[in-house]
Protein backbone atom coordinates (compact mmCIF):
# COMPACT_ATOMS: atom_id res chain seq x y z
CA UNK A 1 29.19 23.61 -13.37
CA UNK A 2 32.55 22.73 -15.43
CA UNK A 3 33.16 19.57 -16.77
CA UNK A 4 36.04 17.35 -15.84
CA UNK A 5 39.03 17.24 -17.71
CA UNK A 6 38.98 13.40 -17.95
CA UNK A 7 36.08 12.27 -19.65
CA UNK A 8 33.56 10.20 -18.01
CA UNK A 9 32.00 7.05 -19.18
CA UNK A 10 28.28 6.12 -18.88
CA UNK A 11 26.68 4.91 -15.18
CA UNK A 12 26.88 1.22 -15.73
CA UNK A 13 30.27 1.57 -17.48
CA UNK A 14 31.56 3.17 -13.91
CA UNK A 15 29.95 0.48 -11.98
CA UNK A 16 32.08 -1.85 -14.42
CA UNK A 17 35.10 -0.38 -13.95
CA UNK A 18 34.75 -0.35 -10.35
CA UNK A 19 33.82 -4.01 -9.77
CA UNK A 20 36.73 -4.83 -12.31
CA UNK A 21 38.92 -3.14 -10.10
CA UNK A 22 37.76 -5.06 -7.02
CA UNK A 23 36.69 -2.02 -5.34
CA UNK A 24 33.07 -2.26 -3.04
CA UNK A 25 31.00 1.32 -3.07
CA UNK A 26 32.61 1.54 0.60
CA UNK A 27 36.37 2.03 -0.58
CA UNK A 28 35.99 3.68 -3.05
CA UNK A 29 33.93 6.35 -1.25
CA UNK A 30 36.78 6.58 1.13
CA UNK A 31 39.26 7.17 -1.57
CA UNK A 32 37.27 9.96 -2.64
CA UNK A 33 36.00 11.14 0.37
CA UNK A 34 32.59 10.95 -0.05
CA UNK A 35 29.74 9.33 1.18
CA UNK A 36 28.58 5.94 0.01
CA UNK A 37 25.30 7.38 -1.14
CA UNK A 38 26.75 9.65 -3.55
CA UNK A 39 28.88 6.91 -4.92
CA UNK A 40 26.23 4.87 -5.72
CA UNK A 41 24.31 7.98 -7.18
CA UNK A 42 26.81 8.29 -9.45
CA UNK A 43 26.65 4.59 -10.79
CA UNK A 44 22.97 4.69 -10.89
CA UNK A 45 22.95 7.71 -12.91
CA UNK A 46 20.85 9.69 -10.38
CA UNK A 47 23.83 12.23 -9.44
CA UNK A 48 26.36 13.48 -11.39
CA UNK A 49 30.13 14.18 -10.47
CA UNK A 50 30.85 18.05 -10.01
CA UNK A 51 34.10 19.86 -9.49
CA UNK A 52 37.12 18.23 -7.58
CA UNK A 53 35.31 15.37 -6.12
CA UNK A 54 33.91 14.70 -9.67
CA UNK A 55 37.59 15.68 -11.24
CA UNK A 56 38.90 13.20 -8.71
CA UNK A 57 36.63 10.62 -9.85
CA UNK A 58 36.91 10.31 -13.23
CA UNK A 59 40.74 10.04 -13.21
CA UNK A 60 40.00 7.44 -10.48
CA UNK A 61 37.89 5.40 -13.35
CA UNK A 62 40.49 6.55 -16.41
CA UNK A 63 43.17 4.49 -14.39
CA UNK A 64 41.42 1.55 -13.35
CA UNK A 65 39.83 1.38 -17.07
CA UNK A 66 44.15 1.48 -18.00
CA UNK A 67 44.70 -0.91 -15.54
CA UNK A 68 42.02 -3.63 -17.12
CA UNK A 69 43.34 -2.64 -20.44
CA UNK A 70 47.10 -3.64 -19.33
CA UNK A 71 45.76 -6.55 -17.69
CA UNK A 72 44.25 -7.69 -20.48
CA UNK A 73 40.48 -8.04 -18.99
CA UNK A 74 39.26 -6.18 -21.85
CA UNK A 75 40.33 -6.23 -25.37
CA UNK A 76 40.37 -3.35 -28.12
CA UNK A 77 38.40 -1.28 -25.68
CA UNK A 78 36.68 1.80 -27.53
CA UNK A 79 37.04 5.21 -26.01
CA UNK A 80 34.98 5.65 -23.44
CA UNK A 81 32.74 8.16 -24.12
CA UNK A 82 31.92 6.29 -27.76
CA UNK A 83 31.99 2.99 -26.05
CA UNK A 84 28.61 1.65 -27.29
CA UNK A 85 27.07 -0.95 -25.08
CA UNK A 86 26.06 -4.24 -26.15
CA UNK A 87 22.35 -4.21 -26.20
CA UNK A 88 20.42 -6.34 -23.53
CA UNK A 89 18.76 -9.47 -24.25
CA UNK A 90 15.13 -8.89 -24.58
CA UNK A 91 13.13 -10.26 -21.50
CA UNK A 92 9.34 -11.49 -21.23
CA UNK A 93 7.92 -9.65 -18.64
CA UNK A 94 7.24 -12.94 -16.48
CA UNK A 95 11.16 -12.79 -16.66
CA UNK A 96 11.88 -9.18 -15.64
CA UNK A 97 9.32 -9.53 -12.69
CA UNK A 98 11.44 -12.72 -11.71
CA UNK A 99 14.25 -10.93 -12.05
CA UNK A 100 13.35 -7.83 -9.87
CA UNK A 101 11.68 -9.98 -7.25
CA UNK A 102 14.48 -12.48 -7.10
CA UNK A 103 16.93 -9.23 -6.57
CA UNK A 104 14.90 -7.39 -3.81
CA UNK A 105 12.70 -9.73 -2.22
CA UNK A 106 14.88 -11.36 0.51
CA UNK A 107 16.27 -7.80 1.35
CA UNK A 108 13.46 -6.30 1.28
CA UNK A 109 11.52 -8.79 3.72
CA UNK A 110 14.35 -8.11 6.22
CA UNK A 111 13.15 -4.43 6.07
CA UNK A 112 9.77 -4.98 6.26
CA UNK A 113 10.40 -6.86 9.41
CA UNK A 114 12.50 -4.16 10.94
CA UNK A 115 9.40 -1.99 10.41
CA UNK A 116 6.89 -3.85 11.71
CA UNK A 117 8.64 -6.32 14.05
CA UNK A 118 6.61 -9.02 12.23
CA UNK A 119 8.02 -11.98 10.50
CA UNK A 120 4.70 -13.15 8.93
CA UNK A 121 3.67 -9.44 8.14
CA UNK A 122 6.68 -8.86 6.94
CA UNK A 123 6.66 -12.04 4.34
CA UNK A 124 3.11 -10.82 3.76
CA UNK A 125 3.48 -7.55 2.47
CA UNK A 126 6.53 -7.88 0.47
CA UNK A 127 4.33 -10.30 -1.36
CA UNK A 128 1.67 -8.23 -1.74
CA UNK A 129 3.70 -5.49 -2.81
CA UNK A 130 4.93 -7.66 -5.99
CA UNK A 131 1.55 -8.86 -6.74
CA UNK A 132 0.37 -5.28 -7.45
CA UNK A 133 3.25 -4.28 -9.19
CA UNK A 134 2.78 -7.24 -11.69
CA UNK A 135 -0.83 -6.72 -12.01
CA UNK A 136 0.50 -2.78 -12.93
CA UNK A 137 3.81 -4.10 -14.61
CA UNK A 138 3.46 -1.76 -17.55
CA UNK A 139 4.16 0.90 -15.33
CA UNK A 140 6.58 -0.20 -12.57
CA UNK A 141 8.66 -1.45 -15.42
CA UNK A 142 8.86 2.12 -17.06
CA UNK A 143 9.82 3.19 -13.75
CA UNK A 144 12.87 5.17 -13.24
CA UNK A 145 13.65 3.05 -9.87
CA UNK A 146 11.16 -0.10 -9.78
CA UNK A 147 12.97 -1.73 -6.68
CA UNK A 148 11.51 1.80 -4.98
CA UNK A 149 8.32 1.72 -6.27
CA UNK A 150 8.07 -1.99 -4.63
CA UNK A 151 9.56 -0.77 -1.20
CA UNK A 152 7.37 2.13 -1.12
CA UNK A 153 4.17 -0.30 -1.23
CA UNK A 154 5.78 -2.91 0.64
CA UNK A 155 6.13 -0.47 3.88
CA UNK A 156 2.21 0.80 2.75
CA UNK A 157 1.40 -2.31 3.61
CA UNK A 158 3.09 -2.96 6.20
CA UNK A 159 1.94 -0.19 8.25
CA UNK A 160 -1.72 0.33 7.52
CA UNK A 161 -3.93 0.39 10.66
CA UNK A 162 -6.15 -2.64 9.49
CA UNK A 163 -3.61 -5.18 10.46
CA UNK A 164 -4.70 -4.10 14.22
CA UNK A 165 -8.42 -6.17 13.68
CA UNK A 166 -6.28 -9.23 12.65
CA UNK A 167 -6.63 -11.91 15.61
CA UNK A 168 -3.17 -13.34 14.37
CA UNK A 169 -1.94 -9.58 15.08
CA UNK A 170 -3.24 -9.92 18.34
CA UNK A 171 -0.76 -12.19 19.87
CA UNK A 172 3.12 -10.82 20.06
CA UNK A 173 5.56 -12.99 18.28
CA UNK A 174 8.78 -14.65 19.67
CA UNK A 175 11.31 -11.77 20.32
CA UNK A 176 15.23 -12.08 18.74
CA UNK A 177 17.35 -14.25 21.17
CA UNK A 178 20.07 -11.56 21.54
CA UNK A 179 19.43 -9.21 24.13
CA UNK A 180 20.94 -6.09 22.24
CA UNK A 181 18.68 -7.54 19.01
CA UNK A 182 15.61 -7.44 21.83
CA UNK A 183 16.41 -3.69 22.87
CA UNK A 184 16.74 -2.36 19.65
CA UNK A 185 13.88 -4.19 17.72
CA UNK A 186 11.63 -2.81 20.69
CA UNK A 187 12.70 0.87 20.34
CA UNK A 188 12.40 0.49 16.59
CA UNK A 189 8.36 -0.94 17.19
CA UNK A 190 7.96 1.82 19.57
CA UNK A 191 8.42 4.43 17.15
CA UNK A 192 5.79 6.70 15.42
CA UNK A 193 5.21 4.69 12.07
CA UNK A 194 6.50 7.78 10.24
CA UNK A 195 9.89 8.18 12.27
CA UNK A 196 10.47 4.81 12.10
CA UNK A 197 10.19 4.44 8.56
CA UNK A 198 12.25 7.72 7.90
CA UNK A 199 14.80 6.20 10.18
CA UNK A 200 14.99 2.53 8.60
CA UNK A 201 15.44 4.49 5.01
CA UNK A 202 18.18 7.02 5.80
CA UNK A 203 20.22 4.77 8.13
CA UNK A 204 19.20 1.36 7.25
CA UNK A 205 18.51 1.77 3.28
CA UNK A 206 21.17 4.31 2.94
CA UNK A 207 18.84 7.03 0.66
CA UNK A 208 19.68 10.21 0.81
CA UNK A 209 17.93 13.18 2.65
CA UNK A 210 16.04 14.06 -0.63
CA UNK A 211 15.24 10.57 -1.53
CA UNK A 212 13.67 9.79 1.79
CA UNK A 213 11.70 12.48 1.81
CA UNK A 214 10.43 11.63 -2.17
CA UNK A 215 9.73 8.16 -0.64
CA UNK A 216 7.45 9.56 2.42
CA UNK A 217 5.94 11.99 0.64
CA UNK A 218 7.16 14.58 2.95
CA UNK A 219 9.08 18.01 2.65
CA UNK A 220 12.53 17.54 2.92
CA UNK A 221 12.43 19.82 6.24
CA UNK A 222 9.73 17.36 8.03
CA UNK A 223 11.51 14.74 7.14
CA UNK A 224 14.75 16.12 8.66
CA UNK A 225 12.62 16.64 12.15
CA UNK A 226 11.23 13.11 12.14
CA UNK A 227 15.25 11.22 11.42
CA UNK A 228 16.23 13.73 14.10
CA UNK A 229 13.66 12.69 16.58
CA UNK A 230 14.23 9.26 16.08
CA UNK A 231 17.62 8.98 16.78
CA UNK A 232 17.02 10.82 19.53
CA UNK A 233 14.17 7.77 20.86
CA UNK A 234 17.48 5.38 19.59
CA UNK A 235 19.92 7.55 21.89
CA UNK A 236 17.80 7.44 24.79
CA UNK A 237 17.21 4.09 25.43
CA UNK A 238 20.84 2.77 23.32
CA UNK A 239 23.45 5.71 23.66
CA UNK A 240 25.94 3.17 22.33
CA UNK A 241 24.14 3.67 18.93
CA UNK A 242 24.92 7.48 19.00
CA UNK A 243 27.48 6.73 15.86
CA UNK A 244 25.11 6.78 12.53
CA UNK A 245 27.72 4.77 10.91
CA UNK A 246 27.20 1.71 13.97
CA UNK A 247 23.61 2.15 13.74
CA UNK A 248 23.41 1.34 9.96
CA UNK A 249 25.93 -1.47 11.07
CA UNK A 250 23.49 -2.52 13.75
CA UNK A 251 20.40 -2.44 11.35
CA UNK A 252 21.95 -4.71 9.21
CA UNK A 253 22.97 -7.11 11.85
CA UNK A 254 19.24 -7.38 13.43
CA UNK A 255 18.00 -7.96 9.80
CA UNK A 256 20.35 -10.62 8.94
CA UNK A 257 19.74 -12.50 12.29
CA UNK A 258 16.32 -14.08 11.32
CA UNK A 259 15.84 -16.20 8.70
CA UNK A 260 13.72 -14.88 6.76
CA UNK A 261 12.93 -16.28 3.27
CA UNK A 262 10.05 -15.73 0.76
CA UNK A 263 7.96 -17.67 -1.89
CA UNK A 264 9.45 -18.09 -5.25
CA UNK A 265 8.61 -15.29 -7.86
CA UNK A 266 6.09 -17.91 -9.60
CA UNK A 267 4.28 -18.70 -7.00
CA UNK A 268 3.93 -14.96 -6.26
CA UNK A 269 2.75 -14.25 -9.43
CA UNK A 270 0.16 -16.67 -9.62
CA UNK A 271 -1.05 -15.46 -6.61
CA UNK A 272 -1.87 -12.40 -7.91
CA UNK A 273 -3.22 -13.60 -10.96
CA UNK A 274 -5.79 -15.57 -8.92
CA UNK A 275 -6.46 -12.62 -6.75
CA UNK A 276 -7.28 -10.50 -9.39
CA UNK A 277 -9.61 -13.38 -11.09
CA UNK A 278 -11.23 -13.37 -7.58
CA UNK A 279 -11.71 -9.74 -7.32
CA UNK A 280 -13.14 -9.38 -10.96
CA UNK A 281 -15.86 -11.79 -10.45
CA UNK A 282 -16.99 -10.79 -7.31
CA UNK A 283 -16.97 -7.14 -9.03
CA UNK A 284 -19.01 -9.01 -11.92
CA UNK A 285 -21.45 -10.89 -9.60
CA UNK A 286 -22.07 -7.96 -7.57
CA UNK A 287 -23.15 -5.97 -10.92
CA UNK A 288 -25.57 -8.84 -11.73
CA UNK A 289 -26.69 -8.56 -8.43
CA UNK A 290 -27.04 -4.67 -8.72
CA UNK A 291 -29.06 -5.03 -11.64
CA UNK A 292 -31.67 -7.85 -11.01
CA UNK A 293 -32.07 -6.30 -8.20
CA UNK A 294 -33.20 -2.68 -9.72
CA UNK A 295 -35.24 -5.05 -12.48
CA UNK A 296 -36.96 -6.41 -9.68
CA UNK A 297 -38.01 -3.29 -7.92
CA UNK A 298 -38.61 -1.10 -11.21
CA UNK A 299 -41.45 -4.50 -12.11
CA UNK A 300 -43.11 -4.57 -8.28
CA UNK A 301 -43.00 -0.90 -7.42
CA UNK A 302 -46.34 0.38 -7.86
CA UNK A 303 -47.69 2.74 -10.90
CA UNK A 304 -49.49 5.98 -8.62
CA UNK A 305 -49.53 6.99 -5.45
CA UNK A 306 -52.02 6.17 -2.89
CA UNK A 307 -52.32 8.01 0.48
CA UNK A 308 -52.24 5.79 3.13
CA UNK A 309 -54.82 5.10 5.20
CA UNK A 310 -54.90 7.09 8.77
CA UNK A 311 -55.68 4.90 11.86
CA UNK A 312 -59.12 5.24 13.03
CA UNK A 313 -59.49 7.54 16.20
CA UNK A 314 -62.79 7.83 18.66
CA UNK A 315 -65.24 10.33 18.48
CA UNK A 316 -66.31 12.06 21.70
CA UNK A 317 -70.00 12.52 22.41
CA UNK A 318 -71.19 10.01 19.87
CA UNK A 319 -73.51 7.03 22.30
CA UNK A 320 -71.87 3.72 21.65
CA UNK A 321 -73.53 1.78 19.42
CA UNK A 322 -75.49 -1.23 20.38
CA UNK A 323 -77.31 -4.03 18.97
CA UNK A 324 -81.30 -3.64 18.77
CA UNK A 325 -83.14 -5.74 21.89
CA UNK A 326 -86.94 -6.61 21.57
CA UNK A 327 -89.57 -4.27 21.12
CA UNK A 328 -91.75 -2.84 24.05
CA UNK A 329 -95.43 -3.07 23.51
CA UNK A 330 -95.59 0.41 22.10
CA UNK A 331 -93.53 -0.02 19.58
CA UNK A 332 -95.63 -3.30 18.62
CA UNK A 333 -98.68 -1.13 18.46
CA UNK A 334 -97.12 1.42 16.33
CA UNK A 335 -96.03 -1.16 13.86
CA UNK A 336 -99.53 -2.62 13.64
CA UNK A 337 -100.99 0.68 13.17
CA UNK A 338 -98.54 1.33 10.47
CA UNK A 339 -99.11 -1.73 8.51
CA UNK A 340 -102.87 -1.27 8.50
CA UNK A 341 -102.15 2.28 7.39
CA UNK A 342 -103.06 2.75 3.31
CA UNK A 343 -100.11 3.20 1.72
CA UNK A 344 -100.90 6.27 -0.38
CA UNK A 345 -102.46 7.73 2.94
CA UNK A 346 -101.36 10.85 4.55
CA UNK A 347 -100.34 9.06 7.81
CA UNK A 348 -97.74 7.30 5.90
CA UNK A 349 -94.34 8.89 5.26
CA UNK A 350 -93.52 6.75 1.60
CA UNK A 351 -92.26 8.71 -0.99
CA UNK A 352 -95.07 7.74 -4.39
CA UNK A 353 -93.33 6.31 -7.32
CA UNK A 354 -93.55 8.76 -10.66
């Protein structure tokens, strides 16, 4: 953990220096002999330069920030590790979301549709992915990596297991015209959703082992096993794409085939907008619903209990019961006798008054 001998200037001060010197990531990772990854780690501030390759680096940037000054790109440069930089116009954060989506959007639909194999889903989730990050803009502007934060719910999107009831989802769409663009878009579909997004981030993306694992919320382990399986699936059916370097290269190529543009970043945010208006008052009618609804049962419901009444069953033994016919001629007898009967007489079953 030592410290270079040439002192190095801040991350966007490197990326400067390198784009004054006309140098892409590419060249000057082969200068140093490095990866491209870890160049652009460096720039972003994610990495830092250790021992030779960092030593190596920094005189790199000391001579191409002598070169400017000779040139006269840059006058009365301060030293670079007081070099104060100017301070950034303030933005409205209508204009940073423009900004981010106008930066990552078209790349990141060309992703999306190497993922799913989906033009229209593709389009679709990107979108979707931007409309929740403005409606949480507070926090995906703190972020330490917003255009991340976006991909990550972009491809979230892209592959949840809803889109599968869509009737639109249903029907294929129209395959690439190139053959090779045919073979390799199939065996990219044909993956496990969780290979084949490992595999578009490491090879396609160019994140590091770490980062794609952060990204997939995996272990860094698993997430070796699933990029390893899925260049095997690529190997099998394309050993032509054996080379990780020509399967990046290939990536890019299918991605940049289709034309694939999407909505302007005001239309996208009034989309949202309107979406979340739409959602909030169905939230706010369903409450009022909830609650004249429990007003209407609390002032019906009844006040006791009553036991309910138990179905009538027959008796057995019990004659049925029949309607009374005319009387015989006994009976009519009896009745006369009765009524000529004293009342108060013994004969007569009347119980006296008191």
């Amino acid at each position: 953990m030592q410290r270079p001998a040439t002192p190095l200037p801040p991350p966007k001060e490197r990326r400067r220096l390198r784009e004054a010197g006309a140098l892409t990531q590419e060249q000057l990772a082969v200068r140093l002999g490095v990866p491209r990854r870890t160049v652009r780690g460096w720039e972003t501030g994610r990495t830092a330069p250790r021992g030779r390759k960092g030593e190596a680096y920094a005189r790199l940037l000391a001579s191409l920030a002598l070169r400017t000054l000779t040139e006269g790109r840059v006058l009365k440069p301060e030293p670079v590790e007081t070099q104060i930089p100017d301070p950034a116009p303030t933005l409205t954060p209508a204009q940073a979301f423009d900004a981010l989506y106008t930066c990552c959007a078209p790349a990141l639909v060309r992703q999306t549709y190497l993922l799913t194999g989906r033009r229209e889903l593709a389009r679709e989730s990107v979108e979707r992915a931007f409309q929740v990050a403005w409606q949480r803009w507070p926090e995906v502007a703190r972020d330490r990596d917003p255009a991340g934060w976006v991909r990550a719910t972009a491809y979230d999107c892209a592959l949840s297991p809803w889109h599968r009831f869509r009737l639109r989802h249903r029907h294929p769409e129209p395959p690439p015209a190139i053959a090779s663009d045919r073979a390799l878009l199939d065996v990219l579909v044909n993956l496990p959703p969780s290979q084949r997004r490992t595999l578009l981030l490491y090879d396609g993306v160019g994140l590091d082992l770490p980062e794609t694992a952060a990204e997939t919320e995996a272990s860094t382990p698993a997430t070796a096993h699933r990029l390893l399986h899925a260049r095997e699936a690529v190997i099998a059916r394309l050993p032509e794409l054996s080379d990780p370097a020509l399967l990046h290269q290939r990536l890019a190529e299918l991605a940049s085939v289709e034309r694939l543009r999407a909505d302007r970043p005001r239309a996208v945010r009034n989309a949202g907008e309107r979406r979340a208006r739409l959602w909030t008052r169905a939230a706010i009618a369903f409450t009022i619903a909830l609650i004249g609804t429990t007003a209407l049962t609390l002032r019906t419901a009844p006040t006791h209990y009553e036991p309910p009444v138990p179905p009538g069953e027959a008796v057995q033994g019990v004659p049925p019961r029949m309607a009374p016919g005319a009387l015989s001629e006994e009976e009519l007898e009896l009745r006369e006798m009765l009524k000529e009967e004293m009342a108060s007489g013994p004969e007569r079953l009347q119980p006296l008054p008191r």
